[in-house]
N, C-alpha and C. Protein backbone atom coordinates (compact mmCIF):
# COMPACT_ATOMS: atom_id res chain seq x y z
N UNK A 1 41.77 52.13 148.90
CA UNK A 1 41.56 50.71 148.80
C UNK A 1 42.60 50.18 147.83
N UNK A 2 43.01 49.53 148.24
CA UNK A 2 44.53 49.01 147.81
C UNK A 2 44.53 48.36 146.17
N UNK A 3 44.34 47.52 145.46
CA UNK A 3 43.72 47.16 144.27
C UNK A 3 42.33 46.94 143.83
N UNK A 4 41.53 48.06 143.74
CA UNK A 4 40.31 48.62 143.61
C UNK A 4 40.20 48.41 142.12
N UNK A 5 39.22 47.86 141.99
CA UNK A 5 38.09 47.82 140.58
C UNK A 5 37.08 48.70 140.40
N UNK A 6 37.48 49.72 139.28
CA UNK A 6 36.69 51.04 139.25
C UNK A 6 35.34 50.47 138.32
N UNK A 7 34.37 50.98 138.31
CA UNK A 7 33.18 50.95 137.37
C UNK A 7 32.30 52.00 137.52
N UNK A 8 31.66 52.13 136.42
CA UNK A 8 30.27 53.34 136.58
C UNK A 8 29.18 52.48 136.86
N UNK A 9 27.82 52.50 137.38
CA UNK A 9 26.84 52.29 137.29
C UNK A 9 25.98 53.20 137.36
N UNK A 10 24.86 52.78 136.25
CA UNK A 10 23.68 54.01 135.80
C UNK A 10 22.58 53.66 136.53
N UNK A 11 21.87 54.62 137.97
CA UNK A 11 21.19 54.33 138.17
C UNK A 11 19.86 55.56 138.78
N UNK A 12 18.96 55.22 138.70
CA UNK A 12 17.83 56.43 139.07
C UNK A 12 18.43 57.73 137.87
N UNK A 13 19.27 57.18 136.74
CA UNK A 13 19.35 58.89 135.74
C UNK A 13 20.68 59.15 135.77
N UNK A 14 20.84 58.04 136.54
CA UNK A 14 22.77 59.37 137.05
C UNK A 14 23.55 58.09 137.27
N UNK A 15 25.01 58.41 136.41
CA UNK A 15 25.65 57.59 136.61
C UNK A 15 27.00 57.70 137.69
N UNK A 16 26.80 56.67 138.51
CA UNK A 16 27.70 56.79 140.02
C UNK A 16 28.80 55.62 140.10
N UNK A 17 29.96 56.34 140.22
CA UNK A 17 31.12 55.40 140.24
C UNK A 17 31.44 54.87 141.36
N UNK A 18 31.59 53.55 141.74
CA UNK A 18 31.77 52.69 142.50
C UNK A 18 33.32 51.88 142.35
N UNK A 19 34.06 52.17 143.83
CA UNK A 19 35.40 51.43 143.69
C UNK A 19 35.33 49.80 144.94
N UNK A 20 35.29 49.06 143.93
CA UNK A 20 35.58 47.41 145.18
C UNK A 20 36.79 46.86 145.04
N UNK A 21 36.75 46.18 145.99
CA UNK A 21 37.72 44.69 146.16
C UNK A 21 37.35 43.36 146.77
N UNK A 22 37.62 42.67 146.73
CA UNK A 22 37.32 41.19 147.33
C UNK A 22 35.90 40.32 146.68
N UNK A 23 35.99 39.45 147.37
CA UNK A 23 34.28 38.54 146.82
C UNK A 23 33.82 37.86 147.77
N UNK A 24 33.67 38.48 149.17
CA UNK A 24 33.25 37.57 150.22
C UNK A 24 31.95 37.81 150.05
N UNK A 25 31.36 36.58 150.82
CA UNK A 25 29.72 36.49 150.84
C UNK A 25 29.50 37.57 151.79
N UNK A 26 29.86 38.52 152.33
CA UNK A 26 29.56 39.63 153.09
C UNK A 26 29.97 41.14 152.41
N UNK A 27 28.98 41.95 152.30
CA UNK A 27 29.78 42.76 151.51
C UNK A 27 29.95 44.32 152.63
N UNK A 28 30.52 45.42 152.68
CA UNK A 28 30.56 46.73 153.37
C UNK A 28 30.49 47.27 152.44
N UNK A 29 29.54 48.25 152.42
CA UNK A 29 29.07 49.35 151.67
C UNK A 29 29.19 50.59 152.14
N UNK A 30 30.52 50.94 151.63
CA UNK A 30 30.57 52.40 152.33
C UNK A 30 30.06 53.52 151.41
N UNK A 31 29.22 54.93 152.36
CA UNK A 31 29.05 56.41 151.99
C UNK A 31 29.65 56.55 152.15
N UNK A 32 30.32 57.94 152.21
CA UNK A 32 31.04 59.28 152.45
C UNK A 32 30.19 60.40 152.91
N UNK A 33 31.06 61.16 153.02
CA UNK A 33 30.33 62.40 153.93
C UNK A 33 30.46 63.37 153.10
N UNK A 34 29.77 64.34 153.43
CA UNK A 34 29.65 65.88 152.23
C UNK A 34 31.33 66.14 152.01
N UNK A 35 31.43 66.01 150.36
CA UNK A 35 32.68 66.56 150.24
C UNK A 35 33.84 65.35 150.02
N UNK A 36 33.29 64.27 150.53
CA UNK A 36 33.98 63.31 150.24
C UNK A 36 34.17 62.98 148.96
N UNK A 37 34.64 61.71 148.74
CA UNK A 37 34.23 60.35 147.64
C UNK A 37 34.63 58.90 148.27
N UNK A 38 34.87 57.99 147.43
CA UNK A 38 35.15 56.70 147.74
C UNK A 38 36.56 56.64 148.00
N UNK A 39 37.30 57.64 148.13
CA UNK A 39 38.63 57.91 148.26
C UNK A 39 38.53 57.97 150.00
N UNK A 40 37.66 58.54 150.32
CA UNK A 40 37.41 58.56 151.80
C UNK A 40 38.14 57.32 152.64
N UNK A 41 37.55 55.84 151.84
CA UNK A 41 37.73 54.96 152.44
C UNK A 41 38.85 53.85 152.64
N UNK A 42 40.12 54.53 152.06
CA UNK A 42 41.24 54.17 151.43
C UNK A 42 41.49 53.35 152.64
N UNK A 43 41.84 54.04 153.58
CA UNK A 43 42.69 53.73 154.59
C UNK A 43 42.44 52.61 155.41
N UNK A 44 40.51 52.66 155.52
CA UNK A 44 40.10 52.18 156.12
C UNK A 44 39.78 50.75 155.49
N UNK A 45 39.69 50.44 154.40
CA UNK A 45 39.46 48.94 153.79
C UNK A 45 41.14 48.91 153.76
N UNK A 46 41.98 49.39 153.74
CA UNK A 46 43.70 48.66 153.61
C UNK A 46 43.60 47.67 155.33
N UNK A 47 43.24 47.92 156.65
CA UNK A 47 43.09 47.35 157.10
C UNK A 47 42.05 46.59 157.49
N UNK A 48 41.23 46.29 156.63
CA UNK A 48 40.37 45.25 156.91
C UNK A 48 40.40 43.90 155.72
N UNK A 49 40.18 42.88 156.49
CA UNK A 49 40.62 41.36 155.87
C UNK A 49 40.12 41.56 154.60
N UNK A 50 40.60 40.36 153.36
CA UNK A 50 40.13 40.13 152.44
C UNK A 50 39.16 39.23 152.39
N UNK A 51 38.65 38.95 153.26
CA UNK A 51 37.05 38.07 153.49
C UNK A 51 36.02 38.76 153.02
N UNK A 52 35.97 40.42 153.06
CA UNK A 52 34.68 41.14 153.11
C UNK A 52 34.92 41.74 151.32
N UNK A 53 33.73 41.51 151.37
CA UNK A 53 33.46 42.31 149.59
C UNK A 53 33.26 44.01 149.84
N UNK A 54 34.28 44.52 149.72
CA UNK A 54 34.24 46.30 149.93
C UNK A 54 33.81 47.00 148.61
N UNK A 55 32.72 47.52 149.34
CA UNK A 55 32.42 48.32 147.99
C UNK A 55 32.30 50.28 148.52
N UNK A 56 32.91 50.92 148.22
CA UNK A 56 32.84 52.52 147.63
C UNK A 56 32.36 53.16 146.78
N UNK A 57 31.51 54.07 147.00
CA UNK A 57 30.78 54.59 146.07
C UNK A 57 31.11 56.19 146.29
N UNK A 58 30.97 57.13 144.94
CA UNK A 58 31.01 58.35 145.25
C UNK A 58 29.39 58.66 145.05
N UNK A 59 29.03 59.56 145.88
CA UNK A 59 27.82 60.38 145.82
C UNK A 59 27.78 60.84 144.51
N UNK A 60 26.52 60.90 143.90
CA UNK A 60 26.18 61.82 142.82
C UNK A 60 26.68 63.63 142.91
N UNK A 61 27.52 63.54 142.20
CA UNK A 61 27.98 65.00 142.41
C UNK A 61 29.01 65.22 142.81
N UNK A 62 29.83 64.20 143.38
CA UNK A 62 31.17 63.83 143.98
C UNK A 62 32.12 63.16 143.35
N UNK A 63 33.18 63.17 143.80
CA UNK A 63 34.35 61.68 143.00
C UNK A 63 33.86 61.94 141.55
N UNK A 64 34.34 60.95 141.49
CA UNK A 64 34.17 60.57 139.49
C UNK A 64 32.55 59.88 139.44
N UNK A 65 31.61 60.82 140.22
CA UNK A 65 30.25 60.11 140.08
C UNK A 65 29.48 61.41 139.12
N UNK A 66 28.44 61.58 138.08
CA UNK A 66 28.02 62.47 137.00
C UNK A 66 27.62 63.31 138.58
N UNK A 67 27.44 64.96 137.77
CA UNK A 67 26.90 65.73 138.72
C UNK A 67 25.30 66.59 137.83
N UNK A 68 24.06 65.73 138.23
CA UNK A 68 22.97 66.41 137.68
C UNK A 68 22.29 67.52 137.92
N UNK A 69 21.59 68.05 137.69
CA UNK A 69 21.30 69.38 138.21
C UNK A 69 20.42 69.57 138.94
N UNK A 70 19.85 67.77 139.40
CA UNK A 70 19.22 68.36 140.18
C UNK A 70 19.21 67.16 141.06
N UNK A 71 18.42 66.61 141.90
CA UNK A 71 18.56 65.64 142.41
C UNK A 71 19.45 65.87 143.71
N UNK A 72 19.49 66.12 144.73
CA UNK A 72 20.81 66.07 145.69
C UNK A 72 20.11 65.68 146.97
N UNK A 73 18.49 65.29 147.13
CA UNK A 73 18.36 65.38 148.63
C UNK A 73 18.50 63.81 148.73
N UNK A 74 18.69 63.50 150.37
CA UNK A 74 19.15 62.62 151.04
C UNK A 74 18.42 61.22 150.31
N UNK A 75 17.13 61.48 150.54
CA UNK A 75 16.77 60.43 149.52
C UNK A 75 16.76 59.93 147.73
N UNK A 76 17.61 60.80 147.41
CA UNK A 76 18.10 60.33 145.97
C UNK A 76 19.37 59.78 146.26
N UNK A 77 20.19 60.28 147.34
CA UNK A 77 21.19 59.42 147.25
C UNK A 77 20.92 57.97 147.89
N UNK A 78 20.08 57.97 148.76
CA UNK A 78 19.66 56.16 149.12
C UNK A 78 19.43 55.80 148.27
N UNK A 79 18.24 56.28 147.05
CA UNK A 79 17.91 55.50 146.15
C UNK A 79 19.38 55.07 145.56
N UNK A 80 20.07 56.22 144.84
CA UNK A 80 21.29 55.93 144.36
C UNK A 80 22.12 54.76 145.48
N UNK A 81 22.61 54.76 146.39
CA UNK A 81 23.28 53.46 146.86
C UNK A 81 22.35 52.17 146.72
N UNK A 82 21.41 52.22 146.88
CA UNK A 82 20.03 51.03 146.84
C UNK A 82 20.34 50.46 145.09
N UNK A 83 20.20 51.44 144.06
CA UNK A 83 20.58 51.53 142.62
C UNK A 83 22.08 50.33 142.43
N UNK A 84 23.28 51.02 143.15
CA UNK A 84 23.98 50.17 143.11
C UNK A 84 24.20 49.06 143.55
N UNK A 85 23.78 48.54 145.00
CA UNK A 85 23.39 47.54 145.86
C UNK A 85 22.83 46.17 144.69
N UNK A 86 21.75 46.53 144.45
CA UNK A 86 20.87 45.93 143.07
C UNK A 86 21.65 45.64 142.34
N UNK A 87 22.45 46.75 141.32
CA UNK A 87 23.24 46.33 140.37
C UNK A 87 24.51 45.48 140.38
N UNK A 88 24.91 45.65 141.51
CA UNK A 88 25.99 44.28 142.18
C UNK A 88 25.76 43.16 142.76
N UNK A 89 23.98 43.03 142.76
CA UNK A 89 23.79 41.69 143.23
C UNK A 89 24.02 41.13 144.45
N UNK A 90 24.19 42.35 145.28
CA UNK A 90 24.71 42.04 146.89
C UNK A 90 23.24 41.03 147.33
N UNK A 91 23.91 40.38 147.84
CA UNK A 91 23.32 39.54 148.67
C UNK A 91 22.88 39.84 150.24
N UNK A 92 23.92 39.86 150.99
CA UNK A 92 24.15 40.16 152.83
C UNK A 92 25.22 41.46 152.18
N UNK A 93 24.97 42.89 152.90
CA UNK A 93 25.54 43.46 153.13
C UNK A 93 25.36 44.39 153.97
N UNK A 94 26.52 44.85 155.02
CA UNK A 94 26.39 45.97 156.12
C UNK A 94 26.62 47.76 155.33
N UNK A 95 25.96 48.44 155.82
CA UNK A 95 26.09 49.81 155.38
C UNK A 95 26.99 50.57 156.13
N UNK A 96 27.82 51.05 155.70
CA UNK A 96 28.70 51.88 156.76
C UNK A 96 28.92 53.48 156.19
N UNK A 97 27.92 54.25 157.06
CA UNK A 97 28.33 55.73 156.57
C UNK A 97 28.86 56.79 157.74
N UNK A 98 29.40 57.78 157.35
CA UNK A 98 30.19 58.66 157.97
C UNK A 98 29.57 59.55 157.46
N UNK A 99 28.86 60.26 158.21
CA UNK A 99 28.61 62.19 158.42
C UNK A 99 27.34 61.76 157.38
N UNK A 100 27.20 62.80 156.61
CA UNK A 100 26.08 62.58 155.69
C UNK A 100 25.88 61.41 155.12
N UNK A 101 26.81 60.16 154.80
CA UNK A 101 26.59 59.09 154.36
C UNK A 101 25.82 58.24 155.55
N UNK A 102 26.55 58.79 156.40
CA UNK A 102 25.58 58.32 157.97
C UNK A 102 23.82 58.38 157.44
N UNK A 103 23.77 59.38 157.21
CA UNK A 103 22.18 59.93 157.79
C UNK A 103 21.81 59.07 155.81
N UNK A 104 22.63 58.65 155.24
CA UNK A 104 21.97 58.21 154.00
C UNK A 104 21.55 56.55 154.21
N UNK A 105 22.66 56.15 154.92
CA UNK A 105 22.36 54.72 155.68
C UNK A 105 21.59 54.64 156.37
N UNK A 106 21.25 55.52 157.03
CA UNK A 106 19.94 55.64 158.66
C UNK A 106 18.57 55.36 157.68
N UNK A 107 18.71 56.01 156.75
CA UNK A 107 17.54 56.28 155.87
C UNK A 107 17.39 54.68 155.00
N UNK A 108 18.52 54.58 154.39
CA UNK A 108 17.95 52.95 153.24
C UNK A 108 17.59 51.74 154.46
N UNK A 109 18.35 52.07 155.69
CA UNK A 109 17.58 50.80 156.78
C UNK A 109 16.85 50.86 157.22
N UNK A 110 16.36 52.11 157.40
CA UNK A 110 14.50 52.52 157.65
C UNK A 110 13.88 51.54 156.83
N UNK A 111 13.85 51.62 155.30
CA UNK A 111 13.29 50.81 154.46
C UNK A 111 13.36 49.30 154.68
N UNK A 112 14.12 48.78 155.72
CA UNK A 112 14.33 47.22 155.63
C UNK A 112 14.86 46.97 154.68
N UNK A 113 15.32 47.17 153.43
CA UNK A 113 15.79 46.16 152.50
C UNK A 113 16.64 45.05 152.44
N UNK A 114 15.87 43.67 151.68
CA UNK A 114 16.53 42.45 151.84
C UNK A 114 18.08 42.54 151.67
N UNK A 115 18.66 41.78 152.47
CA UNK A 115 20.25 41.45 152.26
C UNK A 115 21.02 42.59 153.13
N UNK A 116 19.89 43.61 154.04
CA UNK A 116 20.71 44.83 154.90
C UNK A 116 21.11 44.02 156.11
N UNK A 117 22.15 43.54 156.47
CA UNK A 117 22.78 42.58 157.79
C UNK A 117 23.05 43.59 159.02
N UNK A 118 23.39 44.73 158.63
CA UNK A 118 24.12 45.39 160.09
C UNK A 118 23.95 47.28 159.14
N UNK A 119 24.55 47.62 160.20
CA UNK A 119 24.87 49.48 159.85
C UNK A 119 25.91 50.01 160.60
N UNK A 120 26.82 50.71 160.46
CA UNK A 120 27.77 50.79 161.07
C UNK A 120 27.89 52.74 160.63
N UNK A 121 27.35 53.43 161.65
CA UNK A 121 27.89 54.56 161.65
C UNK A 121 28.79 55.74 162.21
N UNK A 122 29.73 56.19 161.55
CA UNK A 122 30.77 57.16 162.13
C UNK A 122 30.60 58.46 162.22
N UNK A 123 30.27 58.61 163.34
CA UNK A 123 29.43 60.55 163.39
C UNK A 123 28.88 60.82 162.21
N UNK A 124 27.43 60.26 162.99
CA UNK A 124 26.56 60.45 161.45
C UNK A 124 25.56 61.36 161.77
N UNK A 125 25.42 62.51 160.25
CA UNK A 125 24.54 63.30 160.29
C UNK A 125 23.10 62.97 161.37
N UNK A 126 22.73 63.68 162.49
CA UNK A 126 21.21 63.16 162.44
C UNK A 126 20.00 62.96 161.33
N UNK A 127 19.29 61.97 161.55
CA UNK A 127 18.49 61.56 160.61
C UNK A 127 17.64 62.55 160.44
N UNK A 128 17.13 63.85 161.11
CA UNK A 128 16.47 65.07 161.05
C UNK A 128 17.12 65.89 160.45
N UNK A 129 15.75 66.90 159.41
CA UNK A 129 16.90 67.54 158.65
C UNK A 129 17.90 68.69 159.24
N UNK A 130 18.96 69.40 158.59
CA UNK A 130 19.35 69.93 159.36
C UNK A 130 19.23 71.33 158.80
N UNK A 131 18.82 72.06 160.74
CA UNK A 131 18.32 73.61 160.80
C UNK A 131 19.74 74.79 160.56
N UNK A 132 19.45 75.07 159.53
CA UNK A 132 20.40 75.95 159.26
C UNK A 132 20.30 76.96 158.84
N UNK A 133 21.02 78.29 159.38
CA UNK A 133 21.15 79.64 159.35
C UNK A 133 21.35 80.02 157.85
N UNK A 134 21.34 81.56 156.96
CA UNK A 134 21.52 81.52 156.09
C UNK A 134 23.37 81.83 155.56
N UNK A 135 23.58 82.10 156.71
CA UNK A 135 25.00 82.34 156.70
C UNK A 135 25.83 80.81 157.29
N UNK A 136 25.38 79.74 158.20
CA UNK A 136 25.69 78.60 157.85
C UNK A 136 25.73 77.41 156.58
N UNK A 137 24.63 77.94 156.03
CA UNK A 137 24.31 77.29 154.53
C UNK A 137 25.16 77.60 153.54
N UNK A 138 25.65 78.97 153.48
CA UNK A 138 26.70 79.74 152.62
C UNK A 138 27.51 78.94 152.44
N UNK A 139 28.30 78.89 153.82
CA UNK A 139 29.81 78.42 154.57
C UNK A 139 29.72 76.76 153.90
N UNK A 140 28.48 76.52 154.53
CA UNK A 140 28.57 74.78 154.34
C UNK A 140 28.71 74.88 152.37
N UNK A 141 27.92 75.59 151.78
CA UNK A 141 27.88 75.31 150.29
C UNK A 141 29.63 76.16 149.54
N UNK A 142 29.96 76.66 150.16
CA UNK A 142 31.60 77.36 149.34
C UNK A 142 32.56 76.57 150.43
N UNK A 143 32.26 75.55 150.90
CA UNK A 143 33.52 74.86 151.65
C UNK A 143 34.17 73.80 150.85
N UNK A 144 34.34 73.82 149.15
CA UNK A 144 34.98 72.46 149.17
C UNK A 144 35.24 73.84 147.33
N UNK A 145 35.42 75.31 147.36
CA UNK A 145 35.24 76.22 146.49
C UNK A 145 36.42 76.17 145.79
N UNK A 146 37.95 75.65 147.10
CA UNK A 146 38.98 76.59 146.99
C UNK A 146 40.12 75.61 147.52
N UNK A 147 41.06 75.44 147.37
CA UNK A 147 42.27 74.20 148.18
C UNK A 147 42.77 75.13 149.46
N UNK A 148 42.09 76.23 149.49
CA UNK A 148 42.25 77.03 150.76
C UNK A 148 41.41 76.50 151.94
N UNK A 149 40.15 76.60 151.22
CA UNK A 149 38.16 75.86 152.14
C UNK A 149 38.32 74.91 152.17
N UNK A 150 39.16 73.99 151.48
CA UNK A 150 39.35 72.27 151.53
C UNK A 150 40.31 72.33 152.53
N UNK A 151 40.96 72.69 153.16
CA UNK A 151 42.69 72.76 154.01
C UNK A 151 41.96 73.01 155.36
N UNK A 152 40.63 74.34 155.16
CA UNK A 152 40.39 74.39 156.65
C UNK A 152 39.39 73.40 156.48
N UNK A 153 38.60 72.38 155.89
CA UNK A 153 37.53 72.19 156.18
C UNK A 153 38.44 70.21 156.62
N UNK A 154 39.53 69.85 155.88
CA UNK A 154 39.91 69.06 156.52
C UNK A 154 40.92 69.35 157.95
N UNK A 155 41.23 70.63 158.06
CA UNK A 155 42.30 70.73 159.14
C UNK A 155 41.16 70.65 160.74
N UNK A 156 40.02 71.44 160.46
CA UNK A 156 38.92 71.89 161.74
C UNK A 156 37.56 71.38 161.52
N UNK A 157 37.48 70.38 160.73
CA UNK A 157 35.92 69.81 160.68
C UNK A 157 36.02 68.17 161.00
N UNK A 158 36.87 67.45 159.70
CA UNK A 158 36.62 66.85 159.04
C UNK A 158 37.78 65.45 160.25
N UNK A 159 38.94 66.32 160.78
CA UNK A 159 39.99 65.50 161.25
C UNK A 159 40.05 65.43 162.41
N UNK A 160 40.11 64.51 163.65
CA UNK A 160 40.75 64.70 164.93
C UNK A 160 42.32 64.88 165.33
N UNK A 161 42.90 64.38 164.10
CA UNK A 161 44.00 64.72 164.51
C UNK A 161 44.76 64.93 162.84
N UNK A 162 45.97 65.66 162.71
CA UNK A 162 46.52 66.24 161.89
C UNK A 162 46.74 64.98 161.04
N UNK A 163 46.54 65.02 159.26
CA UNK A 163 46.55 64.03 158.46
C UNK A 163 48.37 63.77 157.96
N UNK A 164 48.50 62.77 157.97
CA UNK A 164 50.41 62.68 157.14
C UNK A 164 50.36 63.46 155.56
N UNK A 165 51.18 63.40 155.52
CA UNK A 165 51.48 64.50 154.29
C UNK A 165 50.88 63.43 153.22
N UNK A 166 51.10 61.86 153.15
CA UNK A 166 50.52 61.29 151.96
C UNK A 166 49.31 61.19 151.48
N UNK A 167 48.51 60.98 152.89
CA UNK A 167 47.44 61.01 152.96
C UNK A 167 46.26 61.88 152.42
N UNK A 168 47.20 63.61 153.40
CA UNK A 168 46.73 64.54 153.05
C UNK A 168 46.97 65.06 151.41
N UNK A 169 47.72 64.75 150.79
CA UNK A 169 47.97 65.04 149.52
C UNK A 169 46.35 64.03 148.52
N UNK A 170 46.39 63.06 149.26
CA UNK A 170 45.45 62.33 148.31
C UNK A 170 44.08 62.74 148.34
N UNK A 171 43.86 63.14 149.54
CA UNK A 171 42.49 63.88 150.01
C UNK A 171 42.00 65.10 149.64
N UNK A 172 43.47 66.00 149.04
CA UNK A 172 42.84 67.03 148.43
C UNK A 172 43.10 67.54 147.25
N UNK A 173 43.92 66.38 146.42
CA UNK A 173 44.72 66.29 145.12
C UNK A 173 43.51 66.82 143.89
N UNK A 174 41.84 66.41 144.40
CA UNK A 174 41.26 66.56 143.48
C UNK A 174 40.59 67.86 143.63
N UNK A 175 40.76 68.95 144.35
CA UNK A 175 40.15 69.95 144.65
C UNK A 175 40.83 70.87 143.60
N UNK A 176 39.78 72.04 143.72
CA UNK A 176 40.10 73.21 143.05
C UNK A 176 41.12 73.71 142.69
């Protein structure tokens, strides 16, 4: 996101960093997906108008958001986006999540909450939890261990098609 305004906000215990721009009466609230942060969404708010109030958040445990020791299921992070939502005073805003941020959005619009206008999801986790092997759970938990597990996990999971070298540099600049 092109001239982004960084801040922390403390909420539910844990403090979660949030990157915006703009001040439209509409705001996009983007998740991220396991492994992400608000860096995720670079590309994607550079082309969208300056009408919309963009806001990015990193997951608790992610980005420059605190990592607690405990807290990680799906519904602490709604609370946590709901936490920030509140603390910015959004008015009308659409939720937009990708992969696990998906299934975190599926979840805070279950709740109805005032000022939720739309949802917008990009291959999003199903809202059921997910059945997993003990040797899938491994894989999924040491995939973000190594700038080796980050290389395959953006080259064969994460991408449809091969990232530019700038891009890709920014996406995994903060890894291991």
């Amino acid at each position: 996101m092109d001239t982004m305004d960084k801040l922390d906000i403390e909420t539910n215990g844990t403090r979660i960093h949030v990157a915006q721009r703009g001040s439209g009466a509409l705001a996009l609230v983007f998740l991220h997906y396991y492994g992400g942060s608000s860096r995720t969404w670079d590309e994607v708010a550079k082309a969208l108008p300056d009408r919309y109030r963009l806001v990015a958040t990193d997951h608790r445990g992610w980005g420059d958001s605190d990592a607690p020791a405990h807290g990680y299921r799906i519904a602490d992070l709604a609370n946590d986006a709901e936490g920030v939502i509140d603390a910015l005073d959004l008015k009308r805003y659409v939720l937009v999540g990708h992969s696990m941020g998906g299934k975190v959005a599926q979840l805070i619009a279950s709740r109805r909450p005032t000022g939720l206008e739309g949802l917008v999801l990009v291959a999003p986790s199903p809202p059921s939890p997910m059945l997993l092997s003990d040797e899938e759970r491994a894989t999924l938990t040491g995939a973000y261990r190594s700038r080796e597990s980050v290389e395959f996990v953006i080259d064969h999971v994460l991408t449809a098609k091969p990232l530019d070298a700038a891009c890709r540099a920014s996406k995994s600049s903060r890894t291991a």
